[in-house]
Protein backbone atom coordinates (compact mmCIF):
# COMPACT_ATOMS: atom_id res chain seq x y z
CA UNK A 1 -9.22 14.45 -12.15
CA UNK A 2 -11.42 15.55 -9.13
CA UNK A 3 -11.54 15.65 -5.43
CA UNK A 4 -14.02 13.62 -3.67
CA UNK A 5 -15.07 14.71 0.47
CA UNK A 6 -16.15 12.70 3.06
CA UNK A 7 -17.07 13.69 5.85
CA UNK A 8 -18.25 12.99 9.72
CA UNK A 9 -18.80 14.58 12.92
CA UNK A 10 -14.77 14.73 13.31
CA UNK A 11 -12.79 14.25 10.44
CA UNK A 12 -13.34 15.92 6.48
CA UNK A 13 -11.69 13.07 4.42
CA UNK A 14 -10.57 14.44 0.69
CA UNK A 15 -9.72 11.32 -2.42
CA UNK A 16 -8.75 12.17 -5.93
CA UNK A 17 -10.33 10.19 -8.85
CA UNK A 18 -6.40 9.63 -10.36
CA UNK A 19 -5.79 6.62 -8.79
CA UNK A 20 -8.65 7.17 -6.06
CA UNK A 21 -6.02 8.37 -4.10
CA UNK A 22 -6.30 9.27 -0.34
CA UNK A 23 -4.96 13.42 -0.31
CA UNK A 24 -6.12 14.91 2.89
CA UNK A 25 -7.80 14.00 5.97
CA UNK A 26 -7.94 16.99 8.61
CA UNK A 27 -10.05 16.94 11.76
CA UNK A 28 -11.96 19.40 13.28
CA UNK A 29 -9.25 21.80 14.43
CA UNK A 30 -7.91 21.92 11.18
CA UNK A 31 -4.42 19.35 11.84
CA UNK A 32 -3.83 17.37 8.23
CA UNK A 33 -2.40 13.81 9.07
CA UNK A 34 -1.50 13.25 5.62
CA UNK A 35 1.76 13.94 3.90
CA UNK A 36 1.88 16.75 1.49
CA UNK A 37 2.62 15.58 -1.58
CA UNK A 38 5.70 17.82 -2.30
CA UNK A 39 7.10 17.09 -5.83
CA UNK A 40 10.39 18.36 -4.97
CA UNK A 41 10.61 15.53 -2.23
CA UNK A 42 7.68 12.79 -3.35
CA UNK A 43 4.79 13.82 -5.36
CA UNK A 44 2.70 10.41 -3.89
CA UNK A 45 0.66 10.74 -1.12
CA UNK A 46 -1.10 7.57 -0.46
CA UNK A 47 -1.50 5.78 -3.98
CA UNK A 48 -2.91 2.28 -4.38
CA UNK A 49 -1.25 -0.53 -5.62
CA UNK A 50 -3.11 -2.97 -8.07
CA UNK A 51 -2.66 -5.48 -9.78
CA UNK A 52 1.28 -5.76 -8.52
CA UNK A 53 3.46 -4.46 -5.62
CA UNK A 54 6.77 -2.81 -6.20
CA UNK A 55 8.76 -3.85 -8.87
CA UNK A 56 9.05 -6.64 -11.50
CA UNK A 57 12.08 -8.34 -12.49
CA UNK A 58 12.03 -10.88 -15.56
CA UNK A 59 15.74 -12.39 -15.44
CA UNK A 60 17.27 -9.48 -16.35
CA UNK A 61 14.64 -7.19 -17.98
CA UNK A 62 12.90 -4.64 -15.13
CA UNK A 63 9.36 -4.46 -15.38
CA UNK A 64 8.55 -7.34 -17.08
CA UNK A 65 6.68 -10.67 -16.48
CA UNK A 66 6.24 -13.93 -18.76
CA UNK A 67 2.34 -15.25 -18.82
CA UNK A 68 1.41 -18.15 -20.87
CA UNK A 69 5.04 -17.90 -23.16
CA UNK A 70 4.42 -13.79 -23.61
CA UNK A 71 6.14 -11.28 -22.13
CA UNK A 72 4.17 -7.89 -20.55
CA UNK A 73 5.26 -4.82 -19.60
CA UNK A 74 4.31 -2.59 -16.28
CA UNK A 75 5.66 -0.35 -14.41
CA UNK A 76 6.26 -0.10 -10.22
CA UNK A 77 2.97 -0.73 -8.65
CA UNK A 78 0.78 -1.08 -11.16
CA UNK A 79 -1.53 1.24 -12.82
CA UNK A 80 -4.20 1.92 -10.81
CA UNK A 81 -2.23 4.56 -9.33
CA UNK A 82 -2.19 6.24 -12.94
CA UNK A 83 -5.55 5.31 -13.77
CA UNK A 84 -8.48 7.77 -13.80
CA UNK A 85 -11.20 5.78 -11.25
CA UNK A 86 -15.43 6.39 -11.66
CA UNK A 87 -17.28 7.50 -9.06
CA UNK A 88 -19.79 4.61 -8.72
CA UNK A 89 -21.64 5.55 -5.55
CA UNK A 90 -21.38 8.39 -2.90
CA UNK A 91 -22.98 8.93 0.14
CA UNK A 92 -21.56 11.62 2.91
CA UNK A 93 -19.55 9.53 4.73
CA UNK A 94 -18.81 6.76 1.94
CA UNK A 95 -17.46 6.76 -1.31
CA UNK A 96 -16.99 3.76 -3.79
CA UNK A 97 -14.36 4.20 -6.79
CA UNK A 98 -14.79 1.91 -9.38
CA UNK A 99 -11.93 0.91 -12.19
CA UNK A 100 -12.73 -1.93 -15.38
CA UNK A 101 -10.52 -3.30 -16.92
CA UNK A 102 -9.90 -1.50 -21.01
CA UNK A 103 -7.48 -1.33 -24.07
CA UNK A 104 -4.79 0.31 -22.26
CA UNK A 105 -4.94 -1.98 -18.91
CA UNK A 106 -5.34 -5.11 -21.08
CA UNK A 107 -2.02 -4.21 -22.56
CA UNK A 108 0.20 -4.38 -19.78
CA UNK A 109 -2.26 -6.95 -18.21
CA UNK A 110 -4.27 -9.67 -19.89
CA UNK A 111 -7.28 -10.30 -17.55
CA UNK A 112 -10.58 -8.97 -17.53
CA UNK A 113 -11.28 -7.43 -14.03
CA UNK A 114 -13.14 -4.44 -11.82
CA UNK A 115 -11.42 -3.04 -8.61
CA UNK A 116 -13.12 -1.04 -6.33
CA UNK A 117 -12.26 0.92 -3.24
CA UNK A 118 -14.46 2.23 -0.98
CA UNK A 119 -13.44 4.45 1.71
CA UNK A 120 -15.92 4.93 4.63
CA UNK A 121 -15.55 7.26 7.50
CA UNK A 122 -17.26 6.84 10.89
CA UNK A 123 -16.15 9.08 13.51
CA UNK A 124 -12.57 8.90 13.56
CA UNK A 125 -11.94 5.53 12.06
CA UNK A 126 -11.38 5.67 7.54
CA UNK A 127 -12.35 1.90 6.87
CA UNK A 128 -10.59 1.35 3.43
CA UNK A 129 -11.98 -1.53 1.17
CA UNK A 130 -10.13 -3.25 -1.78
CA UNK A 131 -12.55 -5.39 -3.86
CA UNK A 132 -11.42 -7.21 -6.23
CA UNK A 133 -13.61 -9.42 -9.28
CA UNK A 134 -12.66 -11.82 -11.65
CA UNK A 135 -14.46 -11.01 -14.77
CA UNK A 136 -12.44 -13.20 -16.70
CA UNK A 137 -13.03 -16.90 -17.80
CA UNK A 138 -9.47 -17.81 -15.87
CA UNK A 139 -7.87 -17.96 -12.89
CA UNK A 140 -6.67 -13.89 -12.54
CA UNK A 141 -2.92 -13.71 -11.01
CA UNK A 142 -2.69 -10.53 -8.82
CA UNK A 143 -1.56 -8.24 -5.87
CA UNK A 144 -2.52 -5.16 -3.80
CA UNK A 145 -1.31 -2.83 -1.18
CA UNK A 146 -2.10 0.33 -0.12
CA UNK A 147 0.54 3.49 0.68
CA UNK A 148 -0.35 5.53 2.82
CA UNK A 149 1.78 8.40 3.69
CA UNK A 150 1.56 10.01 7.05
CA UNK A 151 2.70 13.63 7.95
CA UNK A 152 5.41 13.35 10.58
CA UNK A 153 6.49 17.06 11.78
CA UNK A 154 9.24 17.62 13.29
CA UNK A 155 11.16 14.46 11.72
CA UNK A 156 10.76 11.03 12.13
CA UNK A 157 12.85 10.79 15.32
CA UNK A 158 9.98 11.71 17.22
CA UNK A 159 8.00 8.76 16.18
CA UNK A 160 7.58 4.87 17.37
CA UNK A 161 6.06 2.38 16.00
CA UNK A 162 4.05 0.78 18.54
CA UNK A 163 2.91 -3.12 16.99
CA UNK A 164 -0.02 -4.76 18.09
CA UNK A 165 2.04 -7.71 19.59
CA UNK A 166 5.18 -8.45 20.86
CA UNK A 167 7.55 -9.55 17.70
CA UNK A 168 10.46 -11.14 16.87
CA UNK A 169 11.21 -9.64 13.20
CA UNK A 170 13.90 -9.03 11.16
CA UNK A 171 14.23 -6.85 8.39
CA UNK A 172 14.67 -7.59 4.51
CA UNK A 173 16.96 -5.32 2.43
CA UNK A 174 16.12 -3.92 -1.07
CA UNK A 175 18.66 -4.80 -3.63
CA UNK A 176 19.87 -2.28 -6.80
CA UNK A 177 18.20 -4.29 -9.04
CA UNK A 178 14.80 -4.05 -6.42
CA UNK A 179 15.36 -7.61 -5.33
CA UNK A 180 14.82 -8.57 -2.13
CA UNK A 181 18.20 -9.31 -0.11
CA UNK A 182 18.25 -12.97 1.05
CA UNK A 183 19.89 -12.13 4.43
CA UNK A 184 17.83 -10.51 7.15
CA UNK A 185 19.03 -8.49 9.81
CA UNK A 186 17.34 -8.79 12.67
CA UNK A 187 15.36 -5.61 14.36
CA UNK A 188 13.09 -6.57 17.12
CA UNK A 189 13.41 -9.39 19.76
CA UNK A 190 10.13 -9.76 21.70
CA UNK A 191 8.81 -6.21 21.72
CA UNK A 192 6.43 -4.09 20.55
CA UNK A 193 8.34 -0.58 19.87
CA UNK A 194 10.35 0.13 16.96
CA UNK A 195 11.74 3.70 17.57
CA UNK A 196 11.75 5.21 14.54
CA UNK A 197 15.20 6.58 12.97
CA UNK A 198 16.54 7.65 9.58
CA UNK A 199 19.17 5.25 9.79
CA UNK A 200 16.49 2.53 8.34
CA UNK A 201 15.47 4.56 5.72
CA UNK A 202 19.02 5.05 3.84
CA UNK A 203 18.36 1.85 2.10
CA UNK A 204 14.34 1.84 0.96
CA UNK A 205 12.46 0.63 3.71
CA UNK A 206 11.86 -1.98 6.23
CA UNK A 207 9.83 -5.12 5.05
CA UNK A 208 8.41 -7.32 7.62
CA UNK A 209 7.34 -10.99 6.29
CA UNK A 210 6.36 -12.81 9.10
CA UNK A 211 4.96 -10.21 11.54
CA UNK A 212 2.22 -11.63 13.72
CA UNK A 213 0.59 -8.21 14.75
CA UNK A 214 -2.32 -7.37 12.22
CA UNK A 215 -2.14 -3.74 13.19
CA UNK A 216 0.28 -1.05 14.35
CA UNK A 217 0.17 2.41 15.48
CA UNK A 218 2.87 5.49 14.45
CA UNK A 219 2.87 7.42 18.12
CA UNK A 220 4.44 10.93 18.09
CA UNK A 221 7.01 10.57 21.19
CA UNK A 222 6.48 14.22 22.45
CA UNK A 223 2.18 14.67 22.56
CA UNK A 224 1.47 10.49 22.97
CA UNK A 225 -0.51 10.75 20.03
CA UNK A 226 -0.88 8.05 17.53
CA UNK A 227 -2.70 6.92 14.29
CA UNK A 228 -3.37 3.27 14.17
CA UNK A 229 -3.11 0.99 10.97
CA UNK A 230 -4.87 -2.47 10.67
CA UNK A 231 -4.60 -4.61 8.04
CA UNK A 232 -6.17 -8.30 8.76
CA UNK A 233 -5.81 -10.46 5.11
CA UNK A 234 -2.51 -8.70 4.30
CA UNK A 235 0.66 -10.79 4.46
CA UNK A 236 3.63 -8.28 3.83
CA UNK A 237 4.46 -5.04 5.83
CA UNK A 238 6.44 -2.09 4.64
CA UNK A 239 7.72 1.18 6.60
CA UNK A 240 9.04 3.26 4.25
CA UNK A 241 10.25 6.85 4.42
CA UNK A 242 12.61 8.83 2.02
CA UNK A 243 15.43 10.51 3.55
CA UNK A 244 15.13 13.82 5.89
CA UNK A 245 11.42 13.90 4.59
CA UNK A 246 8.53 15.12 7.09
CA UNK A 247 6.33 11.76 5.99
CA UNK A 248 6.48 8.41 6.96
CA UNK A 249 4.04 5.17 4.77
CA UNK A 250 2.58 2.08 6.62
CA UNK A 251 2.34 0.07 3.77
CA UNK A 252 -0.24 -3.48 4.32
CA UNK A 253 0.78 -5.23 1.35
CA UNK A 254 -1.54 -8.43 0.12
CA UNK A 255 1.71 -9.66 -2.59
CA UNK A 256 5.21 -8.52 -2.43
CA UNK A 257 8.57 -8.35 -4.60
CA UNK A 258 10.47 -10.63 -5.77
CA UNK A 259 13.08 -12.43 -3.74
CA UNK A 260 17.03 -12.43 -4.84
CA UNK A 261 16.71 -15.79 -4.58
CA UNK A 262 13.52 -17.08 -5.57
CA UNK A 263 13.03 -14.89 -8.81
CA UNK A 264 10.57 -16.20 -11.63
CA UNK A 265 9.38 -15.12 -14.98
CA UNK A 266 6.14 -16.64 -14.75
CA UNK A 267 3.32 -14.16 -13.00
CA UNK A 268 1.33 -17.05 -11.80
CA UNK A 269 4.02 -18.24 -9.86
CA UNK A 270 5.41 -14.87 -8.41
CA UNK A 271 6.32 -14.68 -4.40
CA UNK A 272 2.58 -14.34 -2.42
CA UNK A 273 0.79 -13.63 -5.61
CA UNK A 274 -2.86 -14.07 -5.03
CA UNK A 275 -4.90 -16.28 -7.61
CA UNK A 276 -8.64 -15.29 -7.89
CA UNK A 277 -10.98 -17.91 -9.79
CA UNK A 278 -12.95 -16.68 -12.85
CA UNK A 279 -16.07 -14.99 -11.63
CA UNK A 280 -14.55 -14.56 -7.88
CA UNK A 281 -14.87 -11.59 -5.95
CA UNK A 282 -11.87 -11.22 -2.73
CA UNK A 283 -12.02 -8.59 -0.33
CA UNK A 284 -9.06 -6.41 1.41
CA UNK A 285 -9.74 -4.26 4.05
CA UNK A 286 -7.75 -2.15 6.23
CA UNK A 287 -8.59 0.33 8.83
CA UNK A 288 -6.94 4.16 9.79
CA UNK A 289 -7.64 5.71 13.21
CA UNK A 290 -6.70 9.02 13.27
């Protein structure tokens, strides 16, 4: 593994090959917006998700899926998070990792495929790209999400989420078995701050379905400051925190996990997977002011 910089006029933006993961971005005066990485608490920063989101459930089996009668194993997330990425091209204020599919992806995953994500920095804005091609001479069956994990100092009762629009959501709970509760509770009614508490956090996280806003901002309470988050082309929306820790993750999701009451073996027919035709090419991208 190395460490990859970006830079611009305001921001120095660091990425790790493992998993071309996002590890630091500090501005000029030296503040880091990015969470530590603290293995005591969570060792993830701001890992990728491909080719699934959270967790898979076959019946009764945990990650496991069923794809033309045979049964795959893979664990939360994916592997591109554990998977050493190439530098394909870099330029000082882009960078483009590059992953193929190989023996050990084609093991837990049966498709022939390159993902890419290219991070480019222009002032104060990180534009994050997710490209992903179909290399394979079938329809490809996938998901992705990104993680990002924010530094929150001080605790996260100093923070608000502050959506784009006004919204009317409710929130999803997480199940033991990672299952998605079929009975939501509802959070906001026709507003645009969330106030941020650790009382949402005791169970997972808070996953938003049917949010209309496309983009939201984490505001610190006590300086007005904010980072914004926008993720046009993604359908499912996690804020996810664990308990008493100084981070919180905006998490754009283009997939999500399976429902308590709509669970299937069969990949292709997973909740909000995304099909890709063979030789396709789909773009994700999502968008961090700091």
């Amino acid at each position: 593994m190395s460490i990859v910089a970006i830079k611009s006029a305001e921001l120095e933006v660091k990425i790790k090959t493992l998993g071309a993961e996002l590890t630091s971005v500090k501005d000029n005066a030296g503040k880091e917006y990015i969470w530590s990485g603290d293995p005591a608490v969570w060792g993830g920063q701001c890992p990728n998700l491909f080719p699934i989101v959270s967790r898979l459930r076959n019946g009764e089996k945990p990650n496991t899926y069923v794809l033309d009668g045979k049964e795959y194993e893979m664990g939360m997330h994916g592997f591109a998070k554990l998977s050493e990425f190439e530098v394909e091209a870099k330029s000082e204020s882009s960078v483009t990792f590059l992953l193929k599919s190989n023996d050990e992806t084609r093991a837990q995953y049966p498709f022939e495929f390159e993902y890419r994500i290219v991070y480019t920095l222009s002032g104060r804005e990180l534009k994050i790209d997710f490209i992903t091609d179909n290399k394979s001479d079938r329809d490809m069956y996938y998901s992705a999400g990104s993680h990002e994990g924010f530094a929150t100092t001080g605790g996260i009762e100093n923070y608000t989420a502050v959506f784009d629009e006004a919204e009317t959501l409710s929130k999803y709970e997480v199940l033991p078995s990672g299952n998605i509760g079929e009975v939501p509770t509802p959070i906001l009614n026709g507003e645009r701050e969330l106030k941020l508490s650790e009382k949402y956090f005791e169970v997972d996280a808070l996953i938003f379905f049917d949010a209309k806003s496309r983009g939201l901002a984490i505001r610190d309470d006590r300086t007005g400051e904010s980072i914004h988050i926008s993720f046009p082309g993604f359908d499912t929306l996690l804020i996810w925190k664990m308990p008493d820790a100084e981070f919180v993750c905006v998490e754009p999701w283009a997939g999500a996990p399976d429902l308590s009451w709509k669970v299937v073996d069969d990949f292709s027919k997973k909740y909000r997977i995304r099909t890709l035709a063979p030789n396709a090419q789909e773009t994700l991208t999502h968008t961090i002011s700091f």
